[in-house]
Protein backbone atom coordinates (compact mmCIF):
# COMPACT_ATOMS: atom_id res chain seq x y z
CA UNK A 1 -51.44 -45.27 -34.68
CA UNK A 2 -51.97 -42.51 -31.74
CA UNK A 3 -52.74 -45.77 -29.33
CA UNK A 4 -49.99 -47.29 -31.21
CA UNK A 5 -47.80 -44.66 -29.62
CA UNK A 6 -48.95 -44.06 -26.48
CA UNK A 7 -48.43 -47.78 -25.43
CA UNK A 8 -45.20 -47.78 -26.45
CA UNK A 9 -44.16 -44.73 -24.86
CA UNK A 10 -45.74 -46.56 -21.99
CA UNK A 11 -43.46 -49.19 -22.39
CA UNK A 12 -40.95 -47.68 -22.33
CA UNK A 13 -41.42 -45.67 -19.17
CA UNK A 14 -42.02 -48.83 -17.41
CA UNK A 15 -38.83 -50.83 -18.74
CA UNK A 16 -37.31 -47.45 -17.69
CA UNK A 17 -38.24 -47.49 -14.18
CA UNK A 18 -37.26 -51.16 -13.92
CA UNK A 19 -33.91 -50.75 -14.83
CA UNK A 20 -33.73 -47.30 -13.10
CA UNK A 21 -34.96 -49.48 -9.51
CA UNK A 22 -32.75 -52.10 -10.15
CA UNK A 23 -30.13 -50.14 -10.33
CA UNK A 24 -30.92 -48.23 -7.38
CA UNK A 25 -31.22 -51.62 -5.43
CA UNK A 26 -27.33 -52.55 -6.02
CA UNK A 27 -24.66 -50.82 -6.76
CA UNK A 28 -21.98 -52.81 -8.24
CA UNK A 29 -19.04 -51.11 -8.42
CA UNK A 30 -16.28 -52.95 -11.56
CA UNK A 31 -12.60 -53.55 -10.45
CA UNK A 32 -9.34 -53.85 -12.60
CA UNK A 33 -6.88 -56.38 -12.06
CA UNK A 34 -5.34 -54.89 -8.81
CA UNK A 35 -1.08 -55.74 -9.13
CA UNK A 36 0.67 -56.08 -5.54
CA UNK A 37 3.12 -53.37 -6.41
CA UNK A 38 2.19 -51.22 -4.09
CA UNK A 39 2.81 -53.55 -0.89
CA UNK A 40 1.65 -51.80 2.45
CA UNK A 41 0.95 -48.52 0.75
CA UNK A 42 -3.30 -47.72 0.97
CA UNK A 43 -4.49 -47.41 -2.86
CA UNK A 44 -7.15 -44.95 -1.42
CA UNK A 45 -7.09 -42.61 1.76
CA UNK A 46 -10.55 -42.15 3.27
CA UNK A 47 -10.97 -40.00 5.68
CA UNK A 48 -14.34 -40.82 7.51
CA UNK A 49 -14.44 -41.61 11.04
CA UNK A 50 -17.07 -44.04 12.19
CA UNK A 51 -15.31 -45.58 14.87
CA UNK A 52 -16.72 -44.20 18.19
CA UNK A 53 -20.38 -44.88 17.21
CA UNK A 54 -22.38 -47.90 18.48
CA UNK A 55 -22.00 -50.67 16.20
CA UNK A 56 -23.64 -54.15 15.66
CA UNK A 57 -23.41 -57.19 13.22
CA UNK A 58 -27.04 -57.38 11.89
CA UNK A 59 -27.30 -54.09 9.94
CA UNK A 60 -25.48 -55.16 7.24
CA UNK A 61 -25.35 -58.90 5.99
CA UNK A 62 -21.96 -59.50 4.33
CA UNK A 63 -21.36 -61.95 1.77
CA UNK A 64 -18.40 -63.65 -0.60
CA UNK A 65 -19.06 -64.70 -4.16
CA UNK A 66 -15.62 -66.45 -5.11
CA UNK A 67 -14.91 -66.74 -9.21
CA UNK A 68 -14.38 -70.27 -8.35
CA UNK A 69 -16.29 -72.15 -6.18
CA UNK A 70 -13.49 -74.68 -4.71
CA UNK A 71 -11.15 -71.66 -4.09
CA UNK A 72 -8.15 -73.06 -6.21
CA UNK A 73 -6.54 -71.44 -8.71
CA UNK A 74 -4.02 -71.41 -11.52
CA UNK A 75 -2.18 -70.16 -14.37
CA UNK A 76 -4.80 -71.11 -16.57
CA UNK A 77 -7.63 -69.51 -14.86
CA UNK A 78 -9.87 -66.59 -16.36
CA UNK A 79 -10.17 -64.49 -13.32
CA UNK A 80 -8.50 -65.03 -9.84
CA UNK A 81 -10.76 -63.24 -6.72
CA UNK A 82 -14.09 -62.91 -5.30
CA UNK A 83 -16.85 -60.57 -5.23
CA UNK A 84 -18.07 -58.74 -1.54
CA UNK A 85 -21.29 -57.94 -1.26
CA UNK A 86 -22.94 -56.08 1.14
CA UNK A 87 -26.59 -55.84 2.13
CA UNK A 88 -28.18 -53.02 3.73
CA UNK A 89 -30.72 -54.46 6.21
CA UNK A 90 -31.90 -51.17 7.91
CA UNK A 91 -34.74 -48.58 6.48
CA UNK A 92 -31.76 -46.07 6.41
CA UNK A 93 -28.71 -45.09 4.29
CA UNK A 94 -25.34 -46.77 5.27
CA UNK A 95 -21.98 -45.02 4.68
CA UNK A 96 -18.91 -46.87 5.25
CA UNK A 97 -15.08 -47.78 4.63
CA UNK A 98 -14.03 -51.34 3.38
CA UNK A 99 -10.23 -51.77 3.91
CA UNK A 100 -9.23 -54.83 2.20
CA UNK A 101 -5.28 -56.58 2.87
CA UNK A 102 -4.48 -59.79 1.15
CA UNK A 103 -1.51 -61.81 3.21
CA UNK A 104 0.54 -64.47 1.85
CA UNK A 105 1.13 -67.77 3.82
CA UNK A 106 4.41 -66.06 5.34
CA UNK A 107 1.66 -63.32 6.60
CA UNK A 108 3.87 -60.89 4.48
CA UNK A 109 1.40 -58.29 3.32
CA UNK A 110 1.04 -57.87 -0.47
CA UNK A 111 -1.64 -55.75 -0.82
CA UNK A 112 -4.05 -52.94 0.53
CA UNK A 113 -6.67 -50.66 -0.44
CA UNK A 114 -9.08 -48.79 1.57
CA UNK A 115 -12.54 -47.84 -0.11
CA UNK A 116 -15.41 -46.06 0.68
CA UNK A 117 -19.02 -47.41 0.23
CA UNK A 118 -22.87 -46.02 0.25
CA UNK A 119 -25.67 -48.36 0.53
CA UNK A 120 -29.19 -46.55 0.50
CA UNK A 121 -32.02 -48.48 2.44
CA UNK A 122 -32.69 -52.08 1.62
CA UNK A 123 -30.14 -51.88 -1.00
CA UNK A 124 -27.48 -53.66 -1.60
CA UNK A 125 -23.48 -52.92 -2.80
CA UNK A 126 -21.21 -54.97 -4.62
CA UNK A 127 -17.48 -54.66 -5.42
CA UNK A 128 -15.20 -57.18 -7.61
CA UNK A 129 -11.52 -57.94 -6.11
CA UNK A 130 -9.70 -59.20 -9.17
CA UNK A 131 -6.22 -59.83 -9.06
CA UNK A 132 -4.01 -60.13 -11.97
CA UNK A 133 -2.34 -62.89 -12.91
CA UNK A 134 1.34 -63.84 -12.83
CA UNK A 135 2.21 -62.00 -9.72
CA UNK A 136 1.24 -65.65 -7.41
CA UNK A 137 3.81 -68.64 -6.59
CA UNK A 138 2.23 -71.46 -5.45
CA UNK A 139 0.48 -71.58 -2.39
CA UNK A 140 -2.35 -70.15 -0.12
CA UNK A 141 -3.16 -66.51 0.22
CA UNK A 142 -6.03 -64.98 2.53
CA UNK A 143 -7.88 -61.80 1.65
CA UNK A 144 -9.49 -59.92 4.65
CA UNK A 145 -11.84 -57.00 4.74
CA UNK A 146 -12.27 -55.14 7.74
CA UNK A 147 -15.91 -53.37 6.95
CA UNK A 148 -16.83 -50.67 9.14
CA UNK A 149 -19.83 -48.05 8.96
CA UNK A 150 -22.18 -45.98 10.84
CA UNK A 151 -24.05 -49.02 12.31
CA UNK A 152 -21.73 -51.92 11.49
CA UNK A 153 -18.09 -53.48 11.98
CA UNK A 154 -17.06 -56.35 11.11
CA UNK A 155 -14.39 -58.73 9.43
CA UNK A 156 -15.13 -60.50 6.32
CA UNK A 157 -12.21 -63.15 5.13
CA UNK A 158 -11.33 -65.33 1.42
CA UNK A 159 -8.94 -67.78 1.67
CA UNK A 160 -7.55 -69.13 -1.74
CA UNK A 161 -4.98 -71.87 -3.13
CA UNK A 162 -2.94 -71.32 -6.17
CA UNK A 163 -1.91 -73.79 -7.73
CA UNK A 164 -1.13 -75.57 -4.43
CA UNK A 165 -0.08 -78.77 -5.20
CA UNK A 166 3.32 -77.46 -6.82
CA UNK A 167 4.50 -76.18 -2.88
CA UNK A 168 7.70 -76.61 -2.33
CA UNK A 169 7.89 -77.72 1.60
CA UNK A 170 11.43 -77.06 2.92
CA UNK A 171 11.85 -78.30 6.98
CA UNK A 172 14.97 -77.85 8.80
CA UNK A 173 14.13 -80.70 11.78
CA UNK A 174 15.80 -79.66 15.48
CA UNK A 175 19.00 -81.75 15.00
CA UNK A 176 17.93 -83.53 18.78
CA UNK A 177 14.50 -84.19 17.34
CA UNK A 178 14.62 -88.07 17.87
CA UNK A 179 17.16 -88.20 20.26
CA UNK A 180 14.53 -85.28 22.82
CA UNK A 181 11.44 -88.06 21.87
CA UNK A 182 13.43 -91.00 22.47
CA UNK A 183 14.11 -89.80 26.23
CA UNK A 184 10.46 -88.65 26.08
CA UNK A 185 9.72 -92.44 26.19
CA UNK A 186 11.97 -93.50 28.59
CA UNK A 187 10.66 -91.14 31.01
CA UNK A 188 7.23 -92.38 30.45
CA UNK A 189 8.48 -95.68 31.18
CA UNK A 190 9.58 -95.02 33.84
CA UNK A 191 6.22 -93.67 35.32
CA UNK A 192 4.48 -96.40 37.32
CA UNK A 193 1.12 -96.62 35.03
CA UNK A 194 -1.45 -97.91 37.48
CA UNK A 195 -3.77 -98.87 35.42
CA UNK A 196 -7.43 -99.09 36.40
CA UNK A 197 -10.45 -101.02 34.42
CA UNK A 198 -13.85 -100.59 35.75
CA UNK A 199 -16.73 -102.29 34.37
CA UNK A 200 -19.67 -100.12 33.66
CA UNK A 201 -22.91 -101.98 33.11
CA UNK A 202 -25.10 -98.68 32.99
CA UNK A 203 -23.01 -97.78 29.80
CA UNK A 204 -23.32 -101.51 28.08
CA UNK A 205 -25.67 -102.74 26.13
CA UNK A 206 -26.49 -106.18 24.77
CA UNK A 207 -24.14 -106.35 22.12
CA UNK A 208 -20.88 -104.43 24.08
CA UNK A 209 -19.68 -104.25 27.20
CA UNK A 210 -18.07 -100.74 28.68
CA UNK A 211 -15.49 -99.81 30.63
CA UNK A 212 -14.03 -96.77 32.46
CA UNK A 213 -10.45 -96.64 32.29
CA UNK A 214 -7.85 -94.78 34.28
CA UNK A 215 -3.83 -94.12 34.10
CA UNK A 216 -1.01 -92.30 35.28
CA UNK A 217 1.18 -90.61 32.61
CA UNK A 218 4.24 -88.19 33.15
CA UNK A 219 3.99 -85.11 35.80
CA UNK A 220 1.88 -86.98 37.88
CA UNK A 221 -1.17 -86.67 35.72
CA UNK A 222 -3.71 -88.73 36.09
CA UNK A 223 -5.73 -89.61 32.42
CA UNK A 224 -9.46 -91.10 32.30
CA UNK A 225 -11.11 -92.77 29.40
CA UNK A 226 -13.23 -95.57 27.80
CA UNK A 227 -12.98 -99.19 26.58
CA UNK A 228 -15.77 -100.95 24.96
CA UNK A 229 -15.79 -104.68 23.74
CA UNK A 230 -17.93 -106.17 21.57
CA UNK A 231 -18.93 -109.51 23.55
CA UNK A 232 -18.34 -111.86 20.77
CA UNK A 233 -15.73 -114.40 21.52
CA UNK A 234 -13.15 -113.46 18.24
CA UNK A 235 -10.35 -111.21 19.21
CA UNK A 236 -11.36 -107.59 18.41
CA UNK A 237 -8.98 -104.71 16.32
CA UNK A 238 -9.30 -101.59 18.52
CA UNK A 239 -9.96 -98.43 17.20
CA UNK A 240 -8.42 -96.09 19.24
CA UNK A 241 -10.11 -92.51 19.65
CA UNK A 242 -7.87 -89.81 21.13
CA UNK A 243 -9.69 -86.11 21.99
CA UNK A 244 -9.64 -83.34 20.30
CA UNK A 245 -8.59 -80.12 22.29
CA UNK A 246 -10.51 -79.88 25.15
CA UNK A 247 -12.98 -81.62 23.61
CA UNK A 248 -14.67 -84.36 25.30
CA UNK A 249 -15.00 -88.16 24.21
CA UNK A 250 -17.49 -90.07 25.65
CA UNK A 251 -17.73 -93.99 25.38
CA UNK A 252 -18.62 -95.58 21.73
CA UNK A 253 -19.61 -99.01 21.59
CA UNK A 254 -19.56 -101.04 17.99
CA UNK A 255 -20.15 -104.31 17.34
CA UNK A 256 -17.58 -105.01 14.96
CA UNK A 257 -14.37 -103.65 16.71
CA UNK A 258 -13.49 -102.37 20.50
CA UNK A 259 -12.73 -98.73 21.02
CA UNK A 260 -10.53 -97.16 23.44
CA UNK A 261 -11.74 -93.67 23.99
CA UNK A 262 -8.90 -91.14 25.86
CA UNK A 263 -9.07 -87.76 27.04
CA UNK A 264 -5.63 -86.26 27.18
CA UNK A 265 -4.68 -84.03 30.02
CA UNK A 266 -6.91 -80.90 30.16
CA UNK A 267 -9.79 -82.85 28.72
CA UNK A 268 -13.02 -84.11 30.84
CA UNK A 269 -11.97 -86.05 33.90
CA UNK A 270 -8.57 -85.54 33.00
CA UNK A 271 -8.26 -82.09 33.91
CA UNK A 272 -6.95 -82.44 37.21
CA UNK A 273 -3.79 -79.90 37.88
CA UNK A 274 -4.74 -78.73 34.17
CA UNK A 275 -7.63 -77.18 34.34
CA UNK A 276 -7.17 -74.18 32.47
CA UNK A 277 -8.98 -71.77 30.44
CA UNK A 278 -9.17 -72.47 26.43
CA UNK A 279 -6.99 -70.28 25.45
CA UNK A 280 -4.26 -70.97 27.98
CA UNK A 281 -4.11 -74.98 27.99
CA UNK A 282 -2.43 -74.66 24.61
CA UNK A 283 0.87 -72.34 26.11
CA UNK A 284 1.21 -73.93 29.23
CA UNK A 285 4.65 -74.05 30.04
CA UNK A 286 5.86 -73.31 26.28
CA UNK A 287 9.26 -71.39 27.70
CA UNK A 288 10.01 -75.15 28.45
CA UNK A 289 9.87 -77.87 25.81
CA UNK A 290 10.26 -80.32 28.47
CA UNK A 291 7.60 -79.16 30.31
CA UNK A 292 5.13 -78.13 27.47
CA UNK A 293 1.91 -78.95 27.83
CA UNK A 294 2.08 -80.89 24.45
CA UNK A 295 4.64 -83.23 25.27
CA UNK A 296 2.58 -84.84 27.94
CA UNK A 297 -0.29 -84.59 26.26
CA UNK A 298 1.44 -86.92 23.28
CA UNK A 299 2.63 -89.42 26.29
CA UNK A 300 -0.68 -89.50 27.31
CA UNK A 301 -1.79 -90.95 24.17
CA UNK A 302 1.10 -93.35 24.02
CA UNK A 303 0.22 -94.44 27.07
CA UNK A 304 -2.95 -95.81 26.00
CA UNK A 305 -1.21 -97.84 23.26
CA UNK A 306 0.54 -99.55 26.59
CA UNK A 307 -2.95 -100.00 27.78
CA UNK A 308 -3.92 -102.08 24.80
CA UNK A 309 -0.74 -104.23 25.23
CA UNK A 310 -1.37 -104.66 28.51
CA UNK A 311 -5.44 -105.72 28.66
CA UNK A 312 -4.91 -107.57 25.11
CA UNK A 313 -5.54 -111.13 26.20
CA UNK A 314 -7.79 -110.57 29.09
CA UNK A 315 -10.34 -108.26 26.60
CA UNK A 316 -9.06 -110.49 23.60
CA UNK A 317 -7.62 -107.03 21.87
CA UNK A 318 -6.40 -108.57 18.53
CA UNK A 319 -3.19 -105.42 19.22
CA UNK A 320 -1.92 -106.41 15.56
CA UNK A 321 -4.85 -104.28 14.28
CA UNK A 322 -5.05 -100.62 15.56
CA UNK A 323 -5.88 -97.89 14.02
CA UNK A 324 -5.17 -94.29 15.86
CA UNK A 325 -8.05 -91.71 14.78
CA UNK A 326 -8.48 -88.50 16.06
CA UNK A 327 -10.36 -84.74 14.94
CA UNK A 328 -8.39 -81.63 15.27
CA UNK A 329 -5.64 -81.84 18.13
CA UNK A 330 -6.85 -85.71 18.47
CA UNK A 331 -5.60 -86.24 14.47
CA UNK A 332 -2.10 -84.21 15.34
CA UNK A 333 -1.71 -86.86 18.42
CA UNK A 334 -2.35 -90.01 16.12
CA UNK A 335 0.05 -88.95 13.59
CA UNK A 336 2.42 -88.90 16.42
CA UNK A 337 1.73 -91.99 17.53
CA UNK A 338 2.39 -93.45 14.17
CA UNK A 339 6.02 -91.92 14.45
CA UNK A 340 7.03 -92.60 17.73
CA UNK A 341 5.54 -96.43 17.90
CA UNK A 342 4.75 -99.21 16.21
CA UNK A 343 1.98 -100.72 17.17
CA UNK A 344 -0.53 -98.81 14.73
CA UNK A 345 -1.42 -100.48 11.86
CA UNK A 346 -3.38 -97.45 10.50
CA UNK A 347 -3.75 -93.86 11.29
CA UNK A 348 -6.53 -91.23 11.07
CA UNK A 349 -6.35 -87.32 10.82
CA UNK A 350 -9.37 -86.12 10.61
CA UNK A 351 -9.10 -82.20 10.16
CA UNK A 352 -6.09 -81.76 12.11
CA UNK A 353 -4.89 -78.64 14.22
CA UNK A 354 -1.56 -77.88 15.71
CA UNK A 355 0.17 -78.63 12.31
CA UNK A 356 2.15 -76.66 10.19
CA UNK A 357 2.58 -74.01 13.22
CA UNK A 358 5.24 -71.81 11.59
CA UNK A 359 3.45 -71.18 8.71
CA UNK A 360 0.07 -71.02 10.66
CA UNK A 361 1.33 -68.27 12.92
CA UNK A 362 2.54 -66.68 9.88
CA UNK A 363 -0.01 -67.06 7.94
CA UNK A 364 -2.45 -65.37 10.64
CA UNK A 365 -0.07 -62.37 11.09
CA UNK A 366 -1.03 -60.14 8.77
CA UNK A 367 -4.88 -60.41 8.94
CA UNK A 368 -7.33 -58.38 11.04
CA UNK A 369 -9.13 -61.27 12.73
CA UNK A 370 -6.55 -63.81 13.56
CA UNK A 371 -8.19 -67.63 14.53
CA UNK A 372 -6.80 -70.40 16.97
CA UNK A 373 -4.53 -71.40 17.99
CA UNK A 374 -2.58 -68.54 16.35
CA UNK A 375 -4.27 -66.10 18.32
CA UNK A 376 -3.11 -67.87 21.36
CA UNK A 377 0.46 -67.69 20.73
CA UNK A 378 -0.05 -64.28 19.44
CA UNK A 379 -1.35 -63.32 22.97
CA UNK A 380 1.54 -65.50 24.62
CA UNK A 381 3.83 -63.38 22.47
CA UNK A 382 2.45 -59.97 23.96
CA UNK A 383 1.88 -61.29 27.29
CA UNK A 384 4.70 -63.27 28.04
CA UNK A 385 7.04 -60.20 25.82
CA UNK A 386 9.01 -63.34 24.22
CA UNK A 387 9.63 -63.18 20.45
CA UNK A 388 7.53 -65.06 17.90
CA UNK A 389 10.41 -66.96 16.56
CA UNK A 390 11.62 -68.32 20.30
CA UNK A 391 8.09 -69.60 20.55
CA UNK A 392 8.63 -71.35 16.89
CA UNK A 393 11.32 -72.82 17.80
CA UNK A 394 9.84 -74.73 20.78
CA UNK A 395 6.62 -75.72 18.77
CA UNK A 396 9.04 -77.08 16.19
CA UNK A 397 9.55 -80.32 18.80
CA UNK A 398 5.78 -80.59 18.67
CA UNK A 399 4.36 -80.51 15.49
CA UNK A 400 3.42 -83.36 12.99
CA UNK A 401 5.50 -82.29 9.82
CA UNK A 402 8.77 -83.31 11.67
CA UNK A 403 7.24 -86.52 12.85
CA UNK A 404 5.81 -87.19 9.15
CA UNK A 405 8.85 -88.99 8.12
CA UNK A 406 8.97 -91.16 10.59
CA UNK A 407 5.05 -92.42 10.04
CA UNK A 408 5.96 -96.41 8.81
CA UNK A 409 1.61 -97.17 8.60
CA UNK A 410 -0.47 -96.48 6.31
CA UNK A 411 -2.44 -92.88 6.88
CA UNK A 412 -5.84 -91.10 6.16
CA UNK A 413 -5.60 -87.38 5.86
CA UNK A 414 -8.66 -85.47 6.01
CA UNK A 415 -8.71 -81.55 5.35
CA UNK A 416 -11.06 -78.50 4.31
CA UNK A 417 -9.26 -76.51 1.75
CA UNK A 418 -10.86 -73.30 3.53
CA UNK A 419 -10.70 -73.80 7.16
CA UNK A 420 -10.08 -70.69 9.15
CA UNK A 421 -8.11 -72.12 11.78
CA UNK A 422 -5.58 -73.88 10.03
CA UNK A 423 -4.41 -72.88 6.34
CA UNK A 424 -4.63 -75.98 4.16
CA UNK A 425 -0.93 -75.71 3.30
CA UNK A 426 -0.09 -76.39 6.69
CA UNK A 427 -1.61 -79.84 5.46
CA UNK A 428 0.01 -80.12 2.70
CA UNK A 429 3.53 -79.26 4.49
CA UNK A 430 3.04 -82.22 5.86
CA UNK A 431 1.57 -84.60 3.59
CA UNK A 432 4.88 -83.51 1.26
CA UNK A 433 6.90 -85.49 4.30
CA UNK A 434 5.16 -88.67 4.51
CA UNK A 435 7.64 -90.91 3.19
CA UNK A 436 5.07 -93.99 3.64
CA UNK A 437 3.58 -95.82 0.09
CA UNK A 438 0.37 -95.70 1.57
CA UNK A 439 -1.56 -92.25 1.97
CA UNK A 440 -4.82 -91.76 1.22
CA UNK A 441 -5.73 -87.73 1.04
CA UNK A 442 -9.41 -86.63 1.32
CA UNK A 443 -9.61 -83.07 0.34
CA UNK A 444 -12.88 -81.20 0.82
CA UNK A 445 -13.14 -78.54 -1.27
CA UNK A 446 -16.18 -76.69 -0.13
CA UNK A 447 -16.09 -77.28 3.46
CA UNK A 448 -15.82 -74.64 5.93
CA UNK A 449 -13.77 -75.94 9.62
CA UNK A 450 -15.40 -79.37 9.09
CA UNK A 451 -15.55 -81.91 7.32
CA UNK A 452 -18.96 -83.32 4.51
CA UNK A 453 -20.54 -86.82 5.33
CA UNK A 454 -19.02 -88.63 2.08
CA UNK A 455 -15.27 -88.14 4.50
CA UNK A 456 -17.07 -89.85 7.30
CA UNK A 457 -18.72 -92.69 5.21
CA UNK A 458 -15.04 -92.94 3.04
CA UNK A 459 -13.37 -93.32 6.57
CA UNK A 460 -15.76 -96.33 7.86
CA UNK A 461 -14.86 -97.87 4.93
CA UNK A 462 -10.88 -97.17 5.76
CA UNK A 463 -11.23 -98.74 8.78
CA UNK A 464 -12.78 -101.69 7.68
CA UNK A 465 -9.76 -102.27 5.09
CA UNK A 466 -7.07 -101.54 7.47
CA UNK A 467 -9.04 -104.55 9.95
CA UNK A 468 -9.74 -106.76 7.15
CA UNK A 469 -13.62 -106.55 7.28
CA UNK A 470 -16.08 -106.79 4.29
């Protein structure tokens, strides 16, 4: 019996110190429902100042445990949030302040709370943001923690969807919308093209031949690009591959179909009298929509739609199948096209940027760390001292949800429902304005600010139906 005893008090004392290590490992500290009614009031005041010592981004190692894993939400869900957990990667104590905002897609601020944390060496802390239920409409709302301590600063972010699908998208289109676009065109055709087509036999290989390509669009710029033919005798569909922003295409050559690679003003070769830093390309000349940077950039493209009239019989370009593809900016510009010509027989957004900019810029306005291109016009804003809503109004000319209507082929949309640089309702702003029967919408519900392989191998396959290829 006494060795009976003394193992179990044994026992004991070691399930004790177990339990007593793990929970001086983490700290987890429980959360009720938090209710937005106290707006931009801080739930907690905490007075520690760690501001003016050296910080870095390795001490602690931040991370986001959402309640559920796609990010979307609704009335039927059991919990609606995210846990935060923070890792303590130095052999010393870490004392901090986590100040937490959550923003609605308007960027109207519905929520804050500052909070004070401890994390003892090689530890770890953990804190649940719940929030209750029945206080969301539909829509996208971003939670953003601005984590600061002795040794570390830096901004943690959730975006989430409730119930998403239910948005209500409301435009008011410029009432000269078609008629500004319409004399957009003219004045492109009115600039002499001058087209260029050089062979380039380095670049070929024994199934394609390639091409360098070069064109004049509006305000004298000067746009450079690829064209590669497969060298069968059949007349080929063109895929035509238009660049993301400041993002440079270089020449693709298929088999199956020709593709017509262009880099818009600002882009690779075409950066002559537009050669500007990343952050500026985007505003140049944005006090003037008939100067914006946008509006030539979109003439470029339809430019290269001329091209592919113009070289169709002597590269055997079959022009009754093209399909306009694009990533980011490049996926805003093929909508475009689909609106303002018709020529396309299919259109591609893959991921697109530029879209939705109202509620973008809103969206970012209440958040610590705001991404592009809202943080461009933001700076435009400040530096330029002209009002948010002025800019608005000039982007309103520019961006794809007041084109959407006008889209007569049939699309691909391709989105991440968490990308940082454009809210996902942005996309579905303008998805709600298609009026075409045939839309195909690829959400990827995991995906960070790209896109997952089964998009790319779903979008081959696309193509192929839009060409009429097994």
């Amino acid at each position: 019996m006494l060795h009976l005893l003394k193992y179990s008090v044994l026992y004991f004392k070691l399930w004790a110190t177990i339990l007593l290590t793990l929970l001086c490992m983490q700290q987890v500290i429980a959360q009720k429902p938090l209710k937005f009614s106290n707006q931009n009031a801080v739930t907690t005041v905490v007075t520690s100042d760690f501001s003016s010592q050296p910080k870095d981004k390795t001490s602690i190692t931040s991370s986001i445990i959402p309640f559920q894993k796609d990010g979307i939400y609704n009335a039927k869900s059991r919990r609606i949030g995210y846990t935060l957990k923070l890792q303590n990667n130095l052999k010393i104590e870490q004392v901090g302040n986590i100040l937490m905002q959550i923003s609605n897609s308007t960027g109207t601020i519905l929520y804050k709370e500052a909070y004070p944390f401890s994390i003892k060496k090689k530890s770890s802390f953990q804190k649940d943001y719940v929030f209750a239920t029945g206080q969301f409409s539909p829509g996208y709302y971003v939670s953003s923690m601005s984590i600061l301590s002795n040794t570390y600063a830096d901004v943690a972010s959730y975006n989430f969807g409730y119930e998403p699908t239910k948005v209500v998208s409301k435009i008011s289109t410029p009432s000269d919308f078609v008629n500004f676009w319409e004399q957009a065109k003219r004045e492109l055709a009115s600039t002499v093209p001058n087209y260029a087509v050089t062979p380039r036999p380095d670049l070929s290989n024994k199934f394609s031949d390639a091409y360098e390509v070069e064109y004049k669009s509006i305000d004298k710029a000067i746009i450079y690009g690829w064209l590669t033919v497969p060298k069968n005798s059949k007349n080929r569909p063109v895929l035509y591959k238009i660049s993301d922003y400041q993002n440079e295409l270089a020449p693709e050559l298929r088999r199956d179909v020709a593709v017509l690679c262009i880099n818009t003003r600002g882009t690779g070769a075409s950066n002559q009298n537009y050669n500007f830093a990343y952050d500026q390309l985007g505003v140049y000349n944005l006090k003037d929509r008939n100067r914006y940077f946008l509006k030539g950039t979109y003439l470029d493209a339809l430019r290269g739609l001329d091209f592919i009239t113009t070289y169709a019989s002597q590269m055997k370009l079959d022009t009754r199948r093209i399909v306009v593809t694009g990533g980011g900016l490049g996926g805003t510009i093929a909508a475009v096209m689909g609106a303002i010509d018709s020529r396309p027989t299919g259109v591609i957004m893959e991921g697109p940027s530029f879209i939705g900019m109202r509620d973008m810029i809103n969206f970012n306005e209440g958040m610590t760390n705001i991404s592009f291109p809202a943080s461009m016009f933001k700076n435009y804003c400040g530096n330029q001292k002209t009002s948010k809503e002025s800019v608005i109004k000039t982007l309103e000319y520019f961006d794809p949800i007041y084109f959407a209507p006008y889209i007569n082929c049939p699309i691909l949309v391709g989105f991440s429902l968490h990308n940082t640089n454009v809210p996902a309702q942005c996309v579905y702003t303008f998805i709600n304005q298609l009026r075409v029967s045939k839309k195909d919408i690829y959400e990827c519900k995991e995906c960070g600010n790209s896109l997952d392989k089964k998009f790319y191998g779903f979008k081959e396959t696309w193509i192929k139906e839009r060409f009429g290829q097994p």
